[in-house]
C-alpha atoms as a PDB file:
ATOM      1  CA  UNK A   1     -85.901  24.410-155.037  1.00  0.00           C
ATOM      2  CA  UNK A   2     -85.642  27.678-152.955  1.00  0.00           C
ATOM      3  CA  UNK A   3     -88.864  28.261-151.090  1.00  0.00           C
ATOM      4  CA  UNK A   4     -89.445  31.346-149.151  1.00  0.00           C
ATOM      5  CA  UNK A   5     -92.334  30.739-146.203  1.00  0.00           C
ATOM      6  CA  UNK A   6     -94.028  34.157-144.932  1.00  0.00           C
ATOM      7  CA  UNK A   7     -96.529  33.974-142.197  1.00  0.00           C
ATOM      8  CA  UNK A   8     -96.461  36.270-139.250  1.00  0.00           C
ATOM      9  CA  UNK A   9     -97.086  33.393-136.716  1.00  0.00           C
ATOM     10  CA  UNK A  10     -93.766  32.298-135.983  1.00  0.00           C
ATOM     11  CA  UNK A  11     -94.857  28.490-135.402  1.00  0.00           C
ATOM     12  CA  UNK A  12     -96.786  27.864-138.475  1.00  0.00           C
ATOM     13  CA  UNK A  13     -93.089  29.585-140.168  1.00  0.00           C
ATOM     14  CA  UNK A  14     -91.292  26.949-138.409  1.00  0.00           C
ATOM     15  CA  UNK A  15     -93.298  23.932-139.039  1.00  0.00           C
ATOM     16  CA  UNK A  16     -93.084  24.287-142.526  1.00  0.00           C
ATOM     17  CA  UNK A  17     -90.068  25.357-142.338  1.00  0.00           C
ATOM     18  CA  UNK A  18     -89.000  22.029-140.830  1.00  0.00           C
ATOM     19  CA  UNK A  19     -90.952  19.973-143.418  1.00  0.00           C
ATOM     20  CA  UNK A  20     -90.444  21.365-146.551  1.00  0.00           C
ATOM     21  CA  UNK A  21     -86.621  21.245-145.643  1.00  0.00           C
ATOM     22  CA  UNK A  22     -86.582  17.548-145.177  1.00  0.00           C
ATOM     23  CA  UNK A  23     -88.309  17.561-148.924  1.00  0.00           C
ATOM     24  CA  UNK A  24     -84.552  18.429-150.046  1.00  0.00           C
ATOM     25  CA  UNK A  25     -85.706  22.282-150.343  1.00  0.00           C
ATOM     26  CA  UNK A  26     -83.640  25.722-149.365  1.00  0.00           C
ATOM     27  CA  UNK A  27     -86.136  27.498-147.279  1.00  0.00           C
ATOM     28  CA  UNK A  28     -86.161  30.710-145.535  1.00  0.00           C
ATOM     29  CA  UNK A  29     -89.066  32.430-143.788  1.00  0.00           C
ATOM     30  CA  UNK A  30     -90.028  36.078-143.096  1.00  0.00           C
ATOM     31  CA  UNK A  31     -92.638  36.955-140.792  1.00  0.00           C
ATOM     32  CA  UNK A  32     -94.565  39.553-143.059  1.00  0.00           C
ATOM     33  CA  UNK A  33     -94.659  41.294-146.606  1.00  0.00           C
ATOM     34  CA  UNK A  34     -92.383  44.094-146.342  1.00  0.00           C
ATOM     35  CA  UNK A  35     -89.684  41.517-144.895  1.00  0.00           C
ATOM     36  CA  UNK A  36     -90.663  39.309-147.171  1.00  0.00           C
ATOM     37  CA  UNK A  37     -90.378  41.733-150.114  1.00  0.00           C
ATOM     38  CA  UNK A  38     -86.683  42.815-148.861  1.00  0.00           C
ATOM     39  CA  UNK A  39     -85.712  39.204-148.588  1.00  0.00           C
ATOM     40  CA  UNK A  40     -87.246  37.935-152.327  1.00  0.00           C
ATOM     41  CA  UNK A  41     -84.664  40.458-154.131  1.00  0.00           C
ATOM     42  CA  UNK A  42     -81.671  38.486-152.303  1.00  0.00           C
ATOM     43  CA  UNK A  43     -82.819  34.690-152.064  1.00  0.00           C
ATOM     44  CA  UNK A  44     -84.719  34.747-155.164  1.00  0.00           C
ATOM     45  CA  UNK A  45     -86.547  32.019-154.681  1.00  0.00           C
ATOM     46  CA  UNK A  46     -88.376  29.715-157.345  1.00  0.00           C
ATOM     47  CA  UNK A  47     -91.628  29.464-154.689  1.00  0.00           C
ATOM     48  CA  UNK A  48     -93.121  31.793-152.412  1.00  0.00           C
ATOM     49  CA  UNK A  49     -95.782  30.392-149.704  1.00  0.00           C
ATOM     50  CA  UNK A  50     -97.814  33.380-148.170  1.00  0.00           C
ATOM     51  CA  UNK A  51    -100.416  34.290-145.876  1.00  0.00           C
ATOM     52  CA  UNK A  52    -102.740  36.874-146.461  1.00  0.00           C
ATOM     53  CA  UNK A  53    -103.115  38.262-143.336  1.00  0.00           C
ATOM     54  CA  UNK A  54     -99.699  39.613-142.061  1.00  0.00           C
ATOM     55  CA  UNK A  55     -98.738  43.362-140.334  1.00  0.00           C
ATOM     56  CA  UNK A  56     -96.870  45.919-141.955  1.00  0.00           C
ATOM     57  CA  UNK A  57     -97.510  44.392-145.237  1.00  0.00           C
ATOM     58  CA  UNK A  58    -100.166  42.198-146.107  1.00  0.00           C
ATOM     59  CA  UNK A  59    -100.008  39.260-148.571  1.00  0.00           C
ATOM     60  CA  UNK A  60    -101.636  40.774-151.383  1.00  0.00           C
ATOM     61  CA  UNK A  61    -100.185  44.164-151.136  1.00  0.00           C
ATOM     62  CA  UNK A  62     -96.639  41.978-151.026  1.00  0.00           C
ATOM     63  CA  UNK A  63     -97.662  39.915-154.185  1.00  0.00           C
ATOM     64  CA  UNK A  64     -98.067  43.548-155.820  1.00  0.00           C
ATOM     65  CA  UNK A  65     -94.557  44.541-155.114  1.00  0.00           C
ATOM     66  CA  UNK A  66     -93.024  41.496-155.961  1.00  0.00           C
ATOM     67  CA  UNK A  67     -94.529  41.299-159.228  1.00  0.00           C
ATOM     68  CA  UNK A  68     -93.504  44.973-159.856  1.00  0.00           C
ATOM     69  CA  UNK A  69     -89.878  43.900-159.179  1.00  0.00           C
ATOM     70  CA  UNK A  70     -88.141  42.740-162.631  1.00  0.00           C
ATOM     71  CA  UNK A  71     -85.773  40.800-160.307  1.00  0.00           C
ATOM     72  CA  UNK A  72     -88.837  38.828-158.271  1.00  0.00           C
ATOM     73  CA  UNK A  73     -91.322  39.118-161.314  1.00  0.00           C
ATOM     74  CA  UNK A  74     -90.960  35.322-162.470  1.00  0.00           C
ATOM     75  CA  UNK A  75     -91.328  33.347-158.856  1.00  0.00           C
ATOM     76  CA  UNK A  76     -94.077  31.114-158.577  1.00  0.00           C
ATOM     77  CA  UNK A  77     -96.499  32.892-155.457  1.00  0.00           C
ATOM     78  CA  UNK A  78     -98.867  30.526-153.161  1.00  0.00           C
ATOM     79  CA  UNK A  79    -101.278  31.978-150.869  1.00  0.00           C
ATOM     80  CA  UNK A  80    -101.503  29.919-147.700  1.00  0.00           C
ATOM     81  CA  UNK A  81    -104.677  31.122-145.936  1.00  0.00           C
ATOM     82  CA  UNK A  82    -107.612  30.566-143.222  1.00  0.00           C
ATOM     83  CA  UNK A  83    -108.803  33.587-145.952  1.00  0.00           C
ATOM     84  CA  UNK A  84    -111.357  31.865-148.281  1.00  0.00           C
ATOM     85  CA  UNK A  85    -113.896  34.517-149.049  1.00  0.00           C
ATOM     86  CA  UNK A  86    -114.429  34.740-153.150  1.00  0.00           C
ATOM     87  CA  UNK A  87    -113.974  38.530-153.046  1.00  0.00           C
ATOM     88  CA  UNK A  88    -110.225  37.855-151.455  1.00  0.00           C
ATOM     89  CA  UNK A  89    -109.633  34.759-153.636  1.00  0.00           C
ATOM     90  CA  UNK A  90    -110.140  37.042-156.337  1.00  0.00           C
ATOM     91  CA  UNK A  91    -108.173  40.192-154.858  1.00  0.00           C
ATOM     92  CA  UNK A  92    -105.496  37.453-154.504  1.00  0.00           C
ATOM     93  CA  UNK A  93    -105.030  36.731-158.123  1.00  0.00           C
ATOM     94  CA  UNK A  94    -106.012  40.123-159.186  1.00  0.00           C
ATOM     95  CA  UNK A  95    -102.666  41.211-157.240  1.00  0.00           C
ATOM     96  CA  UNK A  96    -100.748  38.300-159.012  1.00  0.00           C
ATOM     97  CA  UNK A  97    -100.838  35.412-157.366  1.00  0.00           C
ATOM     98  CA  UNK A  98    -100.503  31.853-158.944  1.00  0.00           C
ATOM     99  CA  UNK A  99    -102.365  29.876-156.912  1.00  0.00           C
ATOM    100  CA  UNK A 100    -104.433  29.512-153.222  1.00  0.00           C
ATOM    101  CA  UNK A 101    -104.490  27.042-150.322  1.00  0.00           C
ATOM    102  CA  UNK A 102    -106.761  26.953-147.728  1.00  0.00           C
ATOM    103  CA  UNK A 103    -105.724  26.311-143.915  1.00  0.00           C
ATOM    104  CA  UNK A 104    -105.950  24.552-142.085  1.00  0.00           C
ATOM    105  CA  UNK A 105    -104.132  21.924-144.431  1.00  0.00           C
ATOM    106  CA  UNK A 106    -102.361  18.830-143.439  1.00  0.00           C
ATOM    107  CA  UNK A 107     -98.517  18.906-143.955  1.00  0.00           C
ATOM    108  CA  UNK A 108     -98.649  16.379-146.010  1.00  0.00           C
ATOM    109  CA  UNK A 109    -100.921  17.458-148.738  1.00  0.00           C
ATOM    110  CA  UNK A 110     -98.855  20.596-148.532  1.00  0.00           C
ATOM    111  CA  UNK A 111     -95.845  18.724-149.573  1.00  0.00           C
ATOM    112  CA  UNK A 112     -97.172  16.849-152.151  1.00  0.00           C
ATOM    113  CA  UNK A 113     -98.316  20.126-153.795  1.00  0.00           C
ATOM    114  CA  UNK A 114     -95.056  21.828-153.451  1.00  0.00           C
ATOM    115  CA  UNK A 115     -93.389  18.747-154.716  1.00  0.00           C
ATOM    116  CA  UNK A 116     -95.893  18.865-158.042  1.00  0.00           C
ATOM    117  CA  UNK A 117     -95.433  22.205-158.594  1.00  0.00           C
ATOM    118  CA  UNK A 118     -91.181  21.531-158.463  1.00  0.00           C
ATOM    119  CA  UNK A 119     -91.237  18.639-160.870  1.00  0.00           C
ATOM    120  CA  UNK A 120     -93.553  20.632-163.008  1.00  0.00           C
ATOM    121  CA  UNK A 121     -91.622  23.949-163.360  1.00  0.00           C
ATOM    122  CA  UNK A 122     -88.314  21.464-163.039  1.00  0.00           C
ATOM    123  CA  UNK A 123     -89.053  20.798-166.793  1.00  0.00           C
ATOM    124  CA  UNK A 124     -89.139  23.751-167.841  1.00  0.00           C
ATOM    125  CA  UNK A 125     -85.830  24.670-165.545  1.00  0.00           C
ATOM    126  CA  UNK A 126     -85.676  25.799-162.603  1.00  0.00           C
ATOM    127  CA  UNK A 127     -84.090  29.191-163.754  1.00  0.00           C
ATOM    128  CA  UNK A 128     -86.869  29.671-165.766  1.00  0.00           C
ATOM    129  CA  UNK A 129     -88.975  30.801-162.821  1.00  0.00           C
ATOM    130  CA  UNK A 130     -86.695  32.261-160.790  1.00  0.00           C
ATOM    131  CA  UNK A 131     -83.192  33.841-162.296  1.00  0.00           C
ATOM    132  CA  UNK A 132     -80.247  32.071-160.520  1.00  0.00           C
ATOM    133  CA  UNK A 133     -78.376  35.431-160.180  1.00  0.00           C
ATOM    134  CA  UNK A 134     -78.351  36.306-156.576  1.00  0.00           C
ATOM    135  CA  UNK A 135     -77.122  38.153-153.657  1.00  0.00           C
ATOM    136  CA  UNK A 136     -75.815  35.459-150.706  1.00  0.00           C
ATOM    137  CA  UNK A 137     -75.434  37.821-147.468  1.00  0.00           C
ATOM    138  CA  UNK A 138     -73.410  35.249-145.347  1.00  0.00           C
ATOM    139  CA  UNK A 139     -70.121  35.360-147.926  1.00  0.00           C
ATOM    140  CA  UNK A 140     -70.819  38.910-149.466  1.00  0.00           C
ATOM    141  CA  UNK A 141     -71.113  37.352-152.831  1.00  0.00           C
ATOM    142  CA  UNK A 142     -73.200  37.654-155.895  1.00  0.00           C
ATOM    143  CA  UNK A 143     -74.046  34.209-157.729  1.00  0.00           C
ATOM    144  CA  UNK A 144     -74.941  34.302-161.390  1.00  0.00           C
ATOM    145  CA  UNK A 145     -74.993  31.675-164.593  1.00  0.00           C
ATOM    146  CA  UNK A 146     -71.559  32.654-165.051  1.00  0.00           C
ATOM    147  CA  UNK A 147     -70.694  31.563-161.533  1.00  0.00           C
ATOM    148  CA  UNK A 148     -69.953  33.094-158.147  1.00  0.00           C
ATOM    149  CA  UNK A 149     -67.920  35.850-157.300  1.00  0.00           C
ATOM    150  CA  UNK A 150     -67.051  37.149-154.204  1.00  0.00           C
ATOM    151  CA  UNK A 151     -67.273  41.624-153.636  1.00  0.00           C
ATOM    152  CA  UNK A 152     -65.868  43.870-151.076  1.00  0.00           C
ATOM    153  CA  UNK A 153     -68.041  45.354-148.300  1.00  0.00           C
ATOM    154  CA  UNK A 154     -68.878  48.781-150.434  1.00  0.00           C
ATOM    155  CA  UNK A 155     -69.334  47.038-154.158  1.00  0.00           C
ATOM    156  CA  UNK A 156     -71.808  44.119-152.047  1.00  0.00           C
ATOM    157  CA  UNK A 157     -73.953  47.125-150.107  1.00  0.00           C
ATOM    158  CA  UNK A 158     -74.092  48.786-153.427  1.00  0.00           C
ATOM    159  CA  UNK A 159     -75.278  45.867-155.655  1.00  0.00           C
ATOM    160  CA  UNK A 160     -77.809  44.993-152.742  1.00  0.00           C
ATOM    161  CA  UNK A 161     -79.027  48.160-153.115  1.00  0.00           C
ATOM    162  CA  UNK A 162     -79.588  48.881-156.537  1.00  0.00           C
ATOM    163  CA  UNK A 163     -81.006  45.362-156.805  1.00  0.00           C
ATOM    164  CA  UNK A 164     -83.956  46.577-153.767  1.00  0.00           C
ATOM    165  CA  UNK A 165     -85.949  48.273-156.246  1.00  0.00           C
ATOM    166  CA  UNK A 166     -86.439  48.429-160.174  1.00  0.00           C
ATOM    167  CA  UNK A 167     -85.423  52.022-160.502  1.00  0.00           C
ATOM    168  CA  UNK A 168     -82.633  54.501-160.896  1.00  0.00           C
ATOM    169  CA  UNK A 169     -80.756  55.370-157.731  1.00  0.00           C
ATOM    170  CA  UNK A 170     -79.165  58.907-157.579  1.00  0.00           C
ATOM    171  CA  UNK A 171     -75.722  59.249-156.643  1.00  0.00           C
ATOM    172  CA  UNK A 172     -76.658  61.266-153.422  1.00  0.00           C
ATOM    173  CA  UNK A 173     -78.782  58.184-152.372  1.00  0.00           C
ATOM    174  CA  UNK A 174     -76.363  55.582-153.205  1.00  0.00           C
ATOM    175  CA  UNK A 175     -73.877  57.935-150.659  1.00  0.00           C
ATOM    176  CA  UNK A 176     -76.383  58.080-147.794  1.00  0.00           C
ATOM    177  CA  UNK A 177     -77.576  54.204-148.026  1.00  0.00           C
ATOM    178  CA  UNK A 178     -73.867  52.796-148.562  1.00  0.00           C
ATOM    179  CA  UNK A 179     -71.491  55.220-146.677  1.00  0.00           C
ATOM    180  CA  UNK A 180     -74.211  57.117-144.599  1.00  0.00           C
ATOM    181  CA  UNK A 181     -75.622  60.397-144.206  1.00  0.00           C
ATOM    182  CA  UNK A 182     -72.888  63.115-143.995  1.00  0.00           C
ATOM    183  CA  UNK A 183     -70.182  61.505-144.310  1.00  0.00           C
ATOM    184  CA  UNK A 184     -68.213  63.029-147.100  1.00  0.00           C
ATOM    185  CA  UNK A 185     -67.142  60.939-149.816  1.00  0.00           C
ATOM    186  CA  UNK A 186     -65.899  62.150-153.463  1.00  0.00           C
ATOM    187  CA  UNK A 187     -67.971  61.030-156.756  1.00  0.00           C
ATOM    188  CA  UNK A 188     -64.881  59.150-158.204  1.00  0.00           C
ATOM    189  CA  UNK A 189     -65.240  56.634-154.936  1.00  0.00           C
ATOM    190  CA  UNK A 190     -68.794  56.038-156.511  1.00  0.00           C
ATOM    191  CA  UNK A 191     -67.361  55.396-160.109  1.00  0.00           C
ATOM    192  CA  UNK A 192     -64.265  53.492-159.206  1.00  0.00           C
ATOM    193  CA  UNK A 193     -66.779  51.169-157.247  1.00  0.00           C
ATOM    194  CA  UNK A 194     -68.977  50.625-160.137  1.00  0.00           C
ATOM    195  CA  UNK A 195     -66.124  49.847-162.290  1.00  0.00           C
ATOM    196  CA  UNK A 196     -65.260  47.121-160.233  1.00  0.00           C
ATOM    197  CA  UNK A 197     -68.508  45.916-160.242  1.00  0.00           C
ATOM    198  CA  UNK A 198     -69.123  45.710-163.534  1.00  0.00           C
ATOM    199  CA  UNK A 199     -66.040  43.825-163.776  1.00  0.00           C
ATOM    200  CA  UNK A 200     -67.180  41.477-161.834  1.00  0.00           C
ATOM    201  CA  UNK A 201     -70.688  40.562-162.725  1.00  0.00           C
ATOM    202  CA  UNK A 202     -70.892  41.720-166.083  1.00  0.00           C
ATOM    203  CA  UNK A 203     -71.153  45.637-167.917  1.00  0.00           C
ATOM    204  CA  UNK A 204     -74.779  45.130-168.839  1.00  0.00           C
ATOM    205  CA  UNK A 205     -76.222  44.347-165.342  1.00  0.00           C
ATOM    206  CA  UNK A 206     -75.566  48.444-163.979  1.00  0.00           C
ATOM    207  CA  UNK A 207     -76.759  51.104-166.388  1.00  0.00           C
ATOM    208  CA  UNK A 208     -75.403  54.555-166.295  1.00  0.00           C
ATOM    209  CA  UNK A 209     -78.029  57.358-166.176  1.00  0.00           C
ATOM    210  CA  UNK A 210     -75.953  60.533-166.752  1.00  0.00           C
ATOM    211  CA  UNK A 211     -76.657  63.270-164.789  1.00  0.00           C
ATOM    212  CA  UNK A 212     -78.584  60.905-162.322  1.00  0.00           C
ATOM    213  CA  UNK A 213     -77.190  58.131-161.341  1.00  0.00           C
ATOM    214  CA  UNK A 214     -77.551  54.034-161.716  1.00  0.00           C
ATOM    215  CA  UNK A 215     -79.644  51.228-162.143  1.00  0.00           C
ATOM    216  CA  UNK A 216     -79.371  47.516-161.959  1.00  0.00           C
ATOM    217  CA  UNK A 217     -80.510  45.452-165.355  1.00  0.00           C
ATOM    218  CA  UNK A 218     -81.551  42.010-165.132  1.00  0.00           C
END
């Protein structure tokens, strides 16, 4: 199961890090919501463990913009918090949250939670909760149900980008986040780039907005 652990105190990341990995998990951490949010689109993991209380971003304001994304929508979001007011339990779930833990808790009853909740969404798939298709940063690929297939520097940039938020990109922001501001590229570089795309992870995942620009379909 791929578990992403955000907590802004870089020990409490670690330890549980450390424990959930020998649990046979894939974990990464961030150390708040906005790197946490960033990080969701391109692990997309089945399990998110999060602390309320984080700069930048905090948890609930993260849990908001994860369930807004159509490509993080479906993972399975556990606040880990000192936090145990009612009015923030409730602003918890309000922003979308699945369920709450209250620290201090012992690593072991953590475990055994995490390891109910993966035999419990297990049967129902694990894909079910999270979609397997997926950016992987270290090989500049992009897995899928169909497989994996690796993309050149531009196409991978692109995809990563149009994949950062549910929405249509223009062309002149697609230019300024991929091949930076200024430089001068011409629109057929663009196309040519989303044709190869598509034929590599499938027509239906870009749409074409004419007269705008493009937009990635889950």
């Amino acid at each position: 199961m791929r578990i992403l652990v955000v907590d802004d105190e870089v020990d409490i990341r670690e330890f549980v890090q450390y424990n959930l990995v020998k649990e046979g998990n894939e974990v990464r951490c961030a150390a708040n919501g906005r790197e946490a949010v960033e990080m969701a689109v391109e692990f997309r993991p089945h399990l998110i463990l999060m602390d309320m209380m984080m700069p930048e971003m905090d948890g609930r304001e993260a849990c908001r913009a994860l369930r807004a994304n159509p490509v993080t929508a479906k993972a399975l979001i556990v606040f880990l918090s000192a936090v145990c007011e009612e009015d923030s339990l409730v602003g918890c779930y309000e922003a979308g949250a699945d369920d709450y833990i209250t620290k201090p808790v012992s690593m072991k009853v953590l475990c055994s939670r995490v390891a109910a909740i993966k035999k419990r969404i297990e049967n129902n798939g694990l894909d079910n909760i999270a979609t397997s298709s997926r950016l992987v940063e270290e090989n500049r690929s992009f897995i899928s149900a169909d497989g994996e297939v690796c993309l050149a520097v531009k196409e991978f940039e692109i995809l990563k980008l149009l994949l950062s938020e549910p929405r249509i990109f223009t062309r002149e922001e697609i230019f300024d986040a991929v091949w930076g501001n200024g430089v001068v590229v011409g629109s057929r570089t663009l196309d040519v780039h989303i044709r190869h795309l598509r034929s590599k992870i499938g027509d239906d995942h870009i749409s074409t907005h004419k007269g705008v620009g493009f937009r990635y379909e889950e």
